[in-house]
C-alpha atoms as a PDB file:
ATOM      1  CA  UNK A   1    -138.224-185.667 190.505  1.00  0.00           C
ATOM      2  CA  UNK A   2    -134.881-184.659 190.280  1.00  0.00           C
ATOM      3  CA  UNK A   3    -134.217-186.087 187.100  1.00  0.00           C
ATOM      4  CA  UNK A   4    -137.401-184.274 185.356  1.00  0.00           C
ATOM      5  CA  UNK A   5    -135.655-180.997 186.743  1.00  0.00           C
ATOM      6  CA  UNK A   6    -132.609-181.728 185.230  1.00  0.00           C
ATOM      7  CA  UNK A   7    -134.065-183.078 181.688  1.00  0.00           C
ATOM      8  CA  UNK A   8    -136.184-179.313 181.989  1.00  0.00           C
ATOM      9  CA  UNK A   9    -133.064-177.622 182.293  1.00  0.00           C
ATOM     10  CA  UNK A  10    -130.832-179.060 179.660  1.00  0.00           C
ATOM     11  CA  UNK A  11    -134.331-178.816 177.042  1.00  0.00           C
ATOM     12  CA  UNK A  12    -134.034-174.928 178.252  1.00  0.00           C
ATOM     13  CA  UNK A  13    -130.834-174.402 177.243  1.00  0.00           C
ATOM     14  CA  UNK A  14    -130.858-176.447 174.151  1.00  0.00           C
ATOM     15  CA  UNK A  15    -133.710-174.482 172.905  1.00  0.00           C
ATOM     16  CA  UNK A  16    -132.067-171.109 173.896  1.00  0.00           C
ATOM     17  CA  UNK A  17    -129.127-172.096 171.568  1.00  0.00           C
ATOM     18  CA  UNK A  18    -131.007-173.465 168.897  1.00  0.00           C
ATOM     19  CA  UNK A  19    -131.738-170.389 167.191  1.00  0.00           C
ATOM     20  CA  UNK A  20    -130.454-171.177 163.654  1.00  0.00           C
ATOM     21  CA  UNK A  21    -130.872-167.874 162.043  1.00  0.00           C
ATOM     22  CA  UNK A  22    -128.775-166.482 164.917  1.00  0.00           C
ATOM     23  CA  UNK A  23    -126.422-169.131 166.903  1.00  0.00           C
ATOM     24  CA  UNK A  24    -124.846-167.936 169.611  1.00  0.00           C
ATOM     25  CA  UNK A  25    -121.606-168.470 168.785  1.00  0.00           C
ATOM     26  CA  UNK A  26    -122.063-165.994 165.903  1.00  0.00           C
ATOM     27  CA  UNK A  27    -122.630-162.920 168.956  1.00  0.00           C
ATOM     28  CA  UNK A  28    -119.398-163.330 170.009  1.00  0.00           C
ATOM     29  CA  UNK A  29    -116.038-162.586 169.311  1.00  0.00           C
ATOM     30  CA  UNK A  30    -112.630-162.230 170.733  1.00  0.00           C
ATOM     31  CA  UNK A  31    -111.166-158.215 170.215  1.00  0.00           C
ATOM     32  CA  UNK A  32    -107.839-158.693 171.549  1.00  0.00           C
ATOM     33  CA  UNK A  33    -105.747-161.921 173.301  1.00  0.00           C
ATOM     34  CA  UNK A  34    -102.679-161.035 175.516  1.00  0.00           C
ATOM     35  CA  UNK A  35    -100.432-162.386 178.456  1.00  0.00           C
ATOM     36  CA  UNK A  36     -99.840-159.914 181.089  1.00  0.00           C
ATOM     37  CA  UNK A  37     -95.648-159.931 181.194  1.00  0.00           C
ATOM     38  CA  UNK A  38     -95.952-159.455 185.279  1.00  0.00           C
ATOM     39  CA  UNK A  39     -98.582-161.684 186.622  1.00  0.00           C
ATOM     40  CA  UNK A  40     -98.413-163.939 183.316  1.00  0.00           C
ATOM     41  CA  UNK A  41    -101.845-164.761 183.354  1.00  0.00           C
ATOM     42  CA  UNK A  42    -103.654-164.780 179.618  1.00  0.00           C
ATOM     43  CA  UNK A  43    -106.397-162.293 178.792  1.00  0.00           C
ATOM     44  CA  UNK A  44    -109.345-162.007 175.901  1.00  0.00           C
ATOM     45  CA  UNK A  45    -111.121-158.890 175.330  1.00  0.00           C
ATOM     46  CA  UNK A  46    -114.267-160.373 173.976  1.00  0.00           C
ATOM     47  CA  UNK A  47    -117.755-158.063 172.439  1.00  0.00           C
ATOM     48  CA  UNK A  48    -121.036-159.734 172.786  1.00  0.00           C
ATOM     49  CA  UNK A  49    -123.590-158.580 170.221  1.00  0.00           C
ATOM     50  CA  UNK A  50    -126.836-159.987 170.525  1.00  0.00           C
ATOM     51  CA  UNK A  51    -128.535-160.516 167.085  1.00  0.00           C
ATOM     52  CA  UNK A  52    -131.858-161.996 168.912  1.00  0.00           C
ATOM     53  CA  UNK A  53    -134.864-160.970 169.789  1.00  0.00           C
ATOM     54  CA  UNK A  54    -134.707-161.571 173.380  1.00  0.00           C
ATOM     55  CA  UNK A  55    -132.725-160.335 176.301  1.00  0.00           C
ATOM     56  CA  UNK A  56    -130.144-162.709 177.164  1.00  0.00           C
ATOM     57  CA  UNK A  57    -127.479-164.457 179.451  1.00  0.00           C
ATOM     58  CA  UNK A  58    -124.272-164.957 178.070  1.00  0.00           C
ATOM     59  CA  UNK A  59    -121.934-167.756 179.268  1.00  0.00           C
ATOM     60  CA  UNK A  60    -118.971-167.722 177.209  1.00  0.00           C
ATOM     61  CA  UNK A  61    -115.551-170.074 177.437  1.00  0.00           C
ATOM     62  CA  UNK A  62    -112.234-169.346 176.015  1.00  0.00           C
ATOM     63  CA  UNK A  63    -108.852-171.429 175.761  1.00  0.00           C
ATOM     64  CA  UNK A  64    -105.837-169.949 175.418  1.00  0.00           C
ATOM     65  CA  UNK A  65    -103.309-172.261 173.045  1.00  0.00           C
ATOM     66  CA  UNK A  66     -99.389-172.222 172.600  1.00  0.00           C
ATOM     67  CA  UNK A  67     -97.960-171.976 169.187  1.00  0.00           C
ATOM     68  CA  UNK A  68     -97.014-175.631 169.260  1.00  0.00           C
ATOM     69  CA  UNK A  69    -101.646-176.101 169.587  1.00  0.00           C
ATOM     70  CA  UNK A  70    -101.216-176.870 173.439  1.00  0.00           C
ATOM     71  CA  UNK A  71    -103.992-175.805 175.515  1.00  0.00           C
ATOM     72  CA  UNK A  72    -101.887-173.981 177.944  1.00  0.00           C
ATOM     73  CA  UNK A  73    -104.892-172.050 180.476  1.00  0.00           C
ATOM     74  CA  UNK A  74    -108.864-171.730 179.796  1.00  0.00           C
ATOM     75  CA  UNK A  75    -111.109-168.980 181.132  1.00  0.00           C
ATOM     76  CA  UNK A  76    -114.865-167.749 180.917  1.00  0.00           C
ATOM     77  CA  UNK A  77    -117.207-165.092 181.835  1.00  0.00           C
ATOM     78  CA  UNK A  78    -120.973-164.876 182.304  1.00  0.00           C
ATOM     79  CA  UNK A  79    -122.530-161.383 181.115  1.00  0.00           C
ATOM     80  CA  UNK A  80    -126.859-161.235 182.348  1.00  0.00           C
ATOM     81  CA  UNK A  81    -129.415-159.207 180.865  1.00  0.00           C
ATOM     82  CA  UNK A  82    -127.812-158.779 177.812  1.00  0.00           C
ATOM     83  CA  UNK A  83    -130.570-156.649 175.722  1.00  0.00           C
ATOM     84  CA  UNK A  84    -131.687-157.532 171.997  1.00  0.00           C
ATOM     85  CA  UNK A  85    -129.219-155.472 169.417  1.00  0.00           C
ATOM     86  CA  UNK A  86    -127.027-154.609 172.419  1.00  0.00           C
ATOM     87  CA  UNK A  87    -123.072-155.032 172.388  1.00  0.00           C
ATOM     88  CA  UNK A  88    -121.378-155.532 175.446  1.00  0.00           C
ATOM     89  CA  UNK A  89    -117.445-155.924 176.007  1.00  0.00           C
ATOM     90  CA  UNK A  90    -115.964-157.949 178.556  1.00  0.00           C
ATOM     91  CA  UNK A  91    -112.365-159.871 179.475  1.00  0.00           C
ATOM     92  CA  UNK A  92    -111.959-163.435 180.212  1.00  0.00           C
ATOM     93  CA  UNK A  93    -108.799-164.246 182.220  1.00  0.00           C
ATOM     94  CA  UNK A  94    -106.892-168.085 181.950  1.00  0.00           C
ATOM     95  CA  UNK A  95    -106.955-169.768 184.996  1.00  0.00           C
ATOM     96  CA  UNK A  96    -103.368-170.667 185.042  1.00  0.00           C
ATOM     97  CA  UNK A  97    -100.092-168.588 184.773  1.00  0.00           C
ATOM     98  CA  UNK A  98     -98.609-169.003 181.346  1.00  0.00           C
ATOM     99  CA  UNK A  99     -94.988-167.889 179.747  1.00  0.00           C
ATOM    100  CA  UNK A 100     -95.598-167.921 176.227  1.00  0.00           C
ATOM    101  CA  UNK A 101     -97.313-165.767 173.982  1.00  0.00           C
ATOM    102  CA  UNK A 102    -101.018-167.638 173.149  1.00  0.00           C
ATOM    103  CA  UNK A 103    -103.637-166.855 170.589  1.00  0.00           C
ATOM    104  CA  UNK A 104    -107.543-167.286 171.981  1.00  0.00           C
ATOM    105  CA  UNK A 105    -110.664-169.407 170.866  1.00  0.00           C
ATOM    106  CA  UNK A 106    -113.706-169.433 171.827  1.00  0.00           C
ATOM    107  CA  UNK A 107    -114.557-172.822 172.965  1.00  0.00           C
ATOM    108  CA  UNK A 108    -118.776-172.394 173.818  1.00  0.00           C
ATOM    109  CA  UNK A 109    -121.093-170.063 173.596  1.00  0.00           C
ATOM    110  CA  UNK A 110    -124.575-170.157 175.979  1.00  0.00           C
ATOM    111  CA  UNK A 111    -127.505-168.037 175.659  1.00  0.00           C
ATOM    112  CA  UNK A 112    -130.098-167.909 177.554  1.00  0.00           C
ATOM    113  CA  UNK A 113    -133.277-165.458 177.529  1.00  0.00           C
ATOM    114  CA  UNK A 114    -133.398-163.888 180.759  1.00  0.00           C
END
């Protein structure tokens, strides 16, 4: 039984992101990426847009990388009831204190009608 559950859920959100005409990674994108010089912990500003036609849950995950291309921290956020055509603006914080100056990628994008 548990197993059907699981194979349910992971069909769900497969089919949530499967929207080829609008992917989720295309509704998001990072505004700004900065390290805060007291508490040293690594910051995107990211905007959600959502181009579908549904209301939707938005997990999204972020690494922060060194200018050598070392994942130094990695962060996410989870923004519900995000409404068709609606943009919504958030901030991901890293996880881990950092002392150089990193640039941001998103890493995954999850949508999920709610």
């Amino acid at each position: 039984m548990v197993v059907i559950v699981v194979i349910v859920v992971v069909l769900v959100v497969v089919a949530a992101n499967d929207d080829t005409d609008h992917p989720p990674s295309d509704d998001v994108r990072i505004t700004s990426c900065t390290v805060d010089s007291a508490t040293r912990q690594a910051t995107a500003r990211v905007e959600i847009h959502n181009h579908s036609s549904k209301a939707s849950t938005y997990g999204v995950s972020v690494e922060f990388v060194a200018a050598n291309g070392t994942r130094v921290s990695e962060g996410g956020t989870l923004s519900s009831t995000v409404a068709p055509g609606q943009t919504v603006r958030t901030e991901v914080g890293g996880v881990d204190r950092v002392a150089q100056k990193v640039t941001c990628k998103v890493t995954d994008v999850t949508r999920v009608a709610s």
